[in-house]
C-alpha atoms as a PDB file:
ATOM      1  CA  UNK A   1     -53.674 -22.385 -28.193  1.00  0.00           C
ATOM      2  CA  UNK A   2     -56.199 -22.481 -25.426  1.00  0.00           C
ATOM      3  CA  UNK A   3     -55.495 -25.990 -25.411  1.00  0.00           C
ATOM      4  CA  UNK A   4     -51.625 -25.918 -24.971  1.00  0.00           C
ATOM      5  CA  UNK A   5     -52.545 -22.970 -22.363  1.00  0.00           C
ATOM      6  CA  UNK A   6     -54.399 -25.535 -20.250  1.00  0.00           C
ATOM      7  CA  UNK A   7     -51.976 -28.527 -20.581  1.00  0.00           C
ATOM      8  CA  UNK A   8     -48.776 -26.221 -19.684  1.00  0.00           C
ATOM      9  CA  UNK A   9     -51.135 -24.950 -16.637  1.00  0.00           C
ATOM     10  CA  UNK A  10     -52.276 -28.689 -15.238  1.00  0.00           C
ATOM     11  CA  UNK A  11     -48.717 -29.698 -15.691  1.00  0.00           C
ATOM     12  CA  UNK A  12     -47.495 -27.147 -13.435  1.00  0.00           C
ATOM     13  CA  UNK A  13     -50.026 -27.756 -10.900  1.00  0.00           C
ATOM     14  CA  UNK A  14     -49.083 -31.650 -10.841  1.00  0.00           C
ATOM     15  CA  UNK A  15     -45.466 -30.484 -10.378  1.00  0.00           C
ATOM     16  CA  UNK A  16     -46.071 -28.351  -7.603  1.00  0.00           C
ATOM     17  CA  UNK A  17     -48.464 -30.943  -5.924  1.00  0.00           C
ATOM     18  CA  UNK A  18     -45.868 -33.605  -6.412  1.00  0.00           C
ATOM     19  CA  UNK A  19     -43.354 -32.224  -4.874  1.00  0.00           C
ATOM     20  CA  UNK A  20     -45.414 -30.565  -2.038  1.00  0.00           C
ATOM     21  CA  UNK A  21     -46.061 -34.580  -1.164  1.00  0.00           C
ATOM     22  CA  UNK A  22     -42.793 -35.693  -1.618  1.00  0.00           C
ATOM     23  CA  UNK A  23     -39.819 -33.912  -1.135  1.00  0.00           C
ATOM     24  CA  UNK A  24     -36.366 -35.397  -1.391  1.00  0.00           C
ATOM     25  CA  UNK A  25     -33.084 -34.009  -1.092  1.00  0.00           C
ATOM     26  CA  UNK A  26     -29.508 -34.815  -0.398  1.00  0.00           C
ATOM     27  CA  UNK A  27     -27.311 -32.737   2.360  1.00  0.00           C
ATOM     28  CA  UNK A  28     -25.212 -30.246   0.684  1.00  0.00           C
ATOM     29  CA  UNK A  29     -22.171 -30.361   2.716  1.00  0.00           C
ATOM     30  CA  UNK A  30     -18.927 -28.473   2.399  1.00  0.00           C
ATOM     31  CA  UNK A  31     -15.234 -30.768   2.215  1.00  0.00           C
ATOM     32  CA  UNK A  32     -14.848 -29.276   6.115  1.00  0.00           C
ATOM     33  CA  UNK A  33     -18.241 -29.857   7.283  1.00  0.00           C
ATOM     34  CA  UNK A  34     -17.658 -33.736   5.548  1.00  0.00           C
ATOM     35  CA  UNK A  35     -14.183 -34.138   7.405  1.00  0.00           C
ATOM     36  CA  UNK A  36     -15.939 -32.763  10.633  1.00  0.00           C
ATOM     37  CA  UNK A  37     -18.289 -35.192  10.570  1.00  0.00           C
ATOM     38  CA  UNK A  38     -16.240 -38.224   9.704  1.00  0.00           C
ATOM     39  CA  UNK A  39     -13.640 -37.017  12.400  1.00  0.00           C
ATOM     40  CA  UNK A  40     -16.377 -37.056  14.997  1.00  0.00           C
ATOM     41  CA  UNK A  41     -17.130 -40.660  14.635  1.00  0.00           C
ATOM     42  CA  UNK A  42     -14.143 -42.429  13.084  1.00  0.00           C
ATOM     43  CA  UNK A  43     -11.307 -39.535  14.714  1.00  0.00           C
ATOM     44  CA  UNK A  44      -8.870 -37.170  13.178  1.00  0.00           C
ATOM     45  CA  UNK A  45      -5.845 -39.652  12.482  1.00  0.00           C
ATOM     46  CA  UNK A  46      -8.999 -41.549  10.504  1.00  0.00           C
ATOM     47  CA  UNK A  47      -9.643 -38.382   8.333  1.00  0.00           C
ATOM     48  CA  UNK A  48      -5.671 -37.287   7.950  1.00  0.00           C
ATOM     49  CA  UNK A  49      -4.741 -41.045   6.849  1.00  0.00           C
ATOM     50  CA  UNK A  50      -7.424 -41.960   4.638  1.00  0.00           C
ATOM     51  CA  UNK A  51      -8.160 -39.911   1.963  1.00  0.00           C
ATOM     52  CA  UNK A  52     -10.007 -42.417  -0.666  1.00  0.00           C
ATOM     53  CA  UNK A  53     -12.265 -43.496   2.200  1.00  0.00           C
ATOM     54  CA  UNK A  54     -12.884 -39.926   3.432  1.00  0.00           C
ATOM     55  CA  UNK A  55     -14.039 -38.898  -0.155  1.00  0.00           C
ATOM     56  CA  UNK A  56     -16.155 -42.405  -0.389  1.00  0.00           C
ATOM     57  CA  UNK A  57     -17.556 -41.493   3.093  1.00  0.00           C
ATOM     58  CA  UNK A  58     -18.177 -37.675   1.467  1.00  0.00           C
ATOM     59  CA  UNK A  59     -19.392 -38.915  -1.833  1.00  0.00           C
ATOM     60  CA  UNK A  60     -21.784 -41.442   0.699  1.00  0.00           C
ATOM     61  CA  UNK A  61     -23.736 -38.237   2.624  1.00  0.00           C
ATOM     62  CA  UNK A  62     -24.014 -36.259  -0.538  1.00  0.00           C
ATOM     63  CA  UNK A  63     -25.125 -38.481  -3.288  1.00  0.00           C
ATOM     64  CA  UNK A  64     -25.953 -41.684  -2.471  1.00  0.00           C
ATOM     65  CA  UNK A  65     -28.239 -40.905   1.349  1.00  0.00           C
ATOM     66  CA  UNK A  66     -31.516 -39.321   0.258  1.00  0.00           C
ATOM     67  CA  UNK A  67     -33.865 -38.025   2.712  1.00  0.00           C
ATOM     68  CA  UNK A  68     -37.543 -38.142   1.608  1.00  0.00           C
ATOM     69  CA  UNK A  69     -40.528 -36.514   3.407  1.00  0.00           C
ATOM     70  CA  UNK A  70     -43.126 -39.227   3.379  1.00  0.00           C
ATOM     71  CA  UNK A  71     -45.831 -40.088   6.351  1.00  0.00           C
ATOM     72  CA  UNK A  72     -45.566 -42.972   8.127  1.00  0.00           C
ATOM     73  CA  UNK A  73     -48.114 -46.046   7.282  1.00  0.00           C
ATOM     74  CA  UNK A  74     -50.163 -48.216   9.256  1.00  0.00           C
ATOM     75  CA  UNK A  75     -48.285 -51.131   8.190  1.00  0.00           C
ATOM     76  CA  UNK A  76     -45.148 -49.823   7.307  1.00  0.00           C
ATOM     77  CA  UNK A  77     -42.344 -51.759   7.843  1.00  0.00           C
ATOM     78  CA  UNK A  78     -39.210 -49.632   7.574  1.00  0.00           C
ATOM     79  CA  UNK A  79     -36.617 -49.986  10.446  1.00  0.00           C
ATOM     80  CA  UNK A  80     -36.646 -47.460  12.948  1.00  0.00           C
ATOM     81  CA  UNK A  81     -33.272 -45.620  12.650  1.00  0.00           C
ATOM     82  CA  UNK A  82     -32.901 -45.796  16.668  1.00  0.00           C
ATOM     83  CA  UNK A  83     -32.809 -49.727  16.040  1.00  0.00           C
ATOM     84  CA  UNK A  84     -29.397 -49.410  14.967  1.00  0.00           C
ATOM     85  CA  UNK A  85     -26.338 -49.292  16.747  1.00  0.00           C
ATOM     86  CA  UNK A  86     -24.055 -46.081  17.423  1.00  0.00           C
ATOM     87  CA  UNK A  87     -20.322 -46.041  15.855  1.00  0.00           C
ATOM     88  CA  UNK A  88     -18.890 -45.133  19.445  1.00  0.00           C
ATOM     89  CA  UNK A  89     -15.803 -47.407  19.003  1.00  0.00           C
ATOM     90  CA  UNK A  90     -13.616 -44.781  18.669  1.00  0.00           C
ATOM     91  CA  UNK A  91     -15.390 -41.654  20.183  1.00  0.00           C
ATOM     92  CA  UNK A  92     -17.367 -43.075  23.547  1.00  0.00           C
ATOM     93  CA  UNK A  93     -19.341 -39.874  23.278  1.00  0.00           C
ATOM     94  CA  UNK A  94     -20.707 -39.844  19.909  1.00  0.00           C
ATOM     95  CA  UNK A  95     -24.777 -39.388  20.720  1.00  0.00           C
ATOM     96  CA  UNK A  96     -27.401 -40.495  17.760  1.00  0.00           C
ATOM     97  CA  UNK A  97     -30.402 -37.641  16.616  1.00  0.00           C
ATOM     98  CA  UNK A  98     -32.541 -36.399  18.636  1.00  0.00           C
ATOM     99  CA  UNK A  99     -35.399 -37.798  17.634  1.00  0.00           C
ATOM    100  CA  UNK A 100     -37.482 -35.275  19.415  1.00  0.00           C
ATOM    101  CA  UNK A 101     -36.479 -32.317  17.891  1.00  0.00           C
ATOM    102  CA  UNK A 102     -34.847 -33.197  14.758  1.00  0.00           C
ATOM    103  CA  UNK A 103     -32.838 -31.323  12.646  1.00  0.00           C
ATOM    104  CA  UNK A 104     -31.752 -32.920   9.104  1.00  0.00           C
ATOM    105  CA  UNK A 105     -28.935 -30.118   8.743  1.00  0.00           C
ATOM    106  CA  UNK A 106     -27.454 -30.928  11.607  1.00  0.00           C
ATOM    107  CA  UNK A 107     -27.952 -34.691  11.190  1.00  0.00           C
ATOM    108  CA  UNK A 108     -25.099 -37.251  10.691  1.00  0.00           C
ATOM    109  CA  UNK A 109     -25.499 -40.826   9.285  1.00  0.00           C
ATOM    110  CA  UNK A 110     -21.922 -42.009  10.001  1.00  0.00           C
ATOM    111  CA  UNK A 111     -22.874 -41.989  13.486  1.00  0.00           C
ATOM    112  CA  UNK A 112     -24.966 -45.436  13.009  1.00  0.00           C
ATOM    113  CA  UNK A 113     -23.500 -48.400  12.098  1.00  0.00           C
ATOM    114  CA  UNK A 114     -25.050 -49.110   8.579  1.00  0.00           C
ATOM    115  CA  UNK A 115     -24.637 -50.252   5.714  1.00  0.00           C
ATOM    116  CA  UNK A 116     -23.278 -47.504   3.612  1.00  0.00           C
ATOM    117  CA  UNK A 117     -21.461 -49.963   1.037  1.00  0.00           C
ATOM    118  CA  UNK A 118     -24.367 -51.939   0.396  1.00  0.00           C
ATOM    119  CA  UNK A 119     -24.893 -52.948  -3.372  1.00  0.00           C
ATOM    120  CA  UNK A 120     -28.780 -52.872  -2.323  1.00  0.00           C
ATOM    121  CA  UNK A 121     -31.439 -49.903  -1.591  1.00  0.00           C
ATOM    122  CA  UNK A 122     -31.795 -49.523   2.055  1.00  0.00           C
ATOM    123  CA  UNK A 123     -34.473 -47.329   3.404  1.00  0.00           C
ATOM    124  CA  UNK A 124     -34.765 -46.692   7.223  1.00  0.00           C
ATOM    125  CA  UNK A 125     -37.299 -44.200   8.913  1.00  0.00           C
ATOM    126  CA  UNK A 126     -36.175 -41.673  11.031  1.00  0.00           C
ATOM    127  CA  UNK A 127     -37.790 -42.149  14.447  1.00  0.00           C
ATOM    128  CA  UNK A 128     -40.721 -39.625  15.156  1.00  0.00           C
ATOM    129  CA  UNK A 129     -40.790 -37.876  12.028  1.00  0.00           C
ATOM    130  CA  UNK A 130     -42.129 -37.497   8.039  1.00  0.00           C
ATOM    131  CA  UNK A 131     -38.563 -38.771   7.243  1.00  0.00           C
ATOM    132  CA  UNK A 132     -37.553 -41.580   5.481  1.00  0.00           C
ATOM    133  CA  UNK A 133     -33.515 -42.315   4.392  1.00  0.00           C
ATOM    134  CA  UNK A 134     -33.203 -43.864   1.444  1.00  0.00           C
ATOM    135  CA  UNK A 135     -29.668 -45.807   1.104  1.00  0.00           C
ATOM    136  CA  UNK A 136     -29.110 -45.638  -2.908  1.00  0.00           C
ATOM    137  CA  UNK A 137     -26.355 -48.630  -3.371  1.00  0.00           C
ATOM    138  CA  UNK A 138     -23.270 -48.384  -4.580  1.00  0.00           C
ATOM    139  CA  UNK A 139     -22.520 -48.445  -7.975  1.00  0.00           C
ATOM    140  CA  UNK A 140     -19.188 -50.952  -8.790  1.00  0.00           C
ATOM    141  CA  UNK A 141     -17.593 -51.097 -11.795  1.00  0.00           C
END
C-alpha cells in the first residue's frame, strides 16, 4: 500500500512539474468574438458571404493554433512572428501584436499572412516572449 501511496504521489508531482514547464492551450473564443476577428482583417461582407470559410477560419484559432510556453534557445531557429507580413489588403489599419506587452487573449493570428491551410506543422515564436505557436496541419479527408 505504501508502495502504491508513493507511486500515485511521484506521479502527481511529475504532472504538476510538467505542466508548470510547458503549458499549452488553445484560445477559447466565442462564434462573435471569431466573426470579430475575421471581420477585422478580411471585412464584414467577408464574414456575411462566407460561411464555410468563416467556420474553417473559427475551427483554425480554436483547434488547430496552439500556443505553448517554452523559453527561447540559444540556437533556436523558429521564425520570429514579426517576420511575417500583415493581412492589410483589405483593412489598411490592421496593426500586428504588440510584442512589448503582449497579451495572448487579445491576440489574433489572422492578422499575419500564414499558412493556416498547411498540411504541415508550423511553429513560429512570438517575438519577445516564452511563446511559441504551434500550426497543427490540417487534416484532409
Amino acid at each position: 500500500m505504501k508502495l502504491l501511496l508513493k507511486k500515485v504521489a511521484l506521479f502527481t508531482f511529475l504532472s504538476f512539474s510538467v505542466q508548470g514547464y510547458s503549458q499549452s492551450n488553445f484560445q477559447h473564443l466565442s462564434d462573435a468574438e471569431i466573426a470579430n476577428r475575421i471581420a477585422y482583417v478580411r471585412g464584414n461582407d467577408f464574414v456575411l458571404n462566407n460561411p464555410t470559410l468563416v467556420t474553417a477560419f473559427g475551427q483554425v484559432m480554436t483547434e488547430r493554433v496552439e500556443y505553448q510556453v517554452s523559453n527561447q534557445g540559444q540556437y533556436e531557429k523558429y521564425p520570429l512572428l514579426s517576420t511575417f507580413p500583415l493581412m492589410n489588403k483589405v483593412n489598411a489599419a490592421v496593426q500586428g501584436a504588440d510584442f512589448s506587452n503582449f497579451n495572448l487573449n487579445a491576440f489574433n493570428p489572422l492578422a499575419y499572412n500564414l499558412d493556416f491551410f498547411s498540411d504541415k506543422t508550423q511553429v513560429i515564436r512570438i517575438d519577445n516572449t516564452n511563446y511559441i505557436m504551434v500550426i497543427h496541419p490540417i487534416k484532409r479527408n
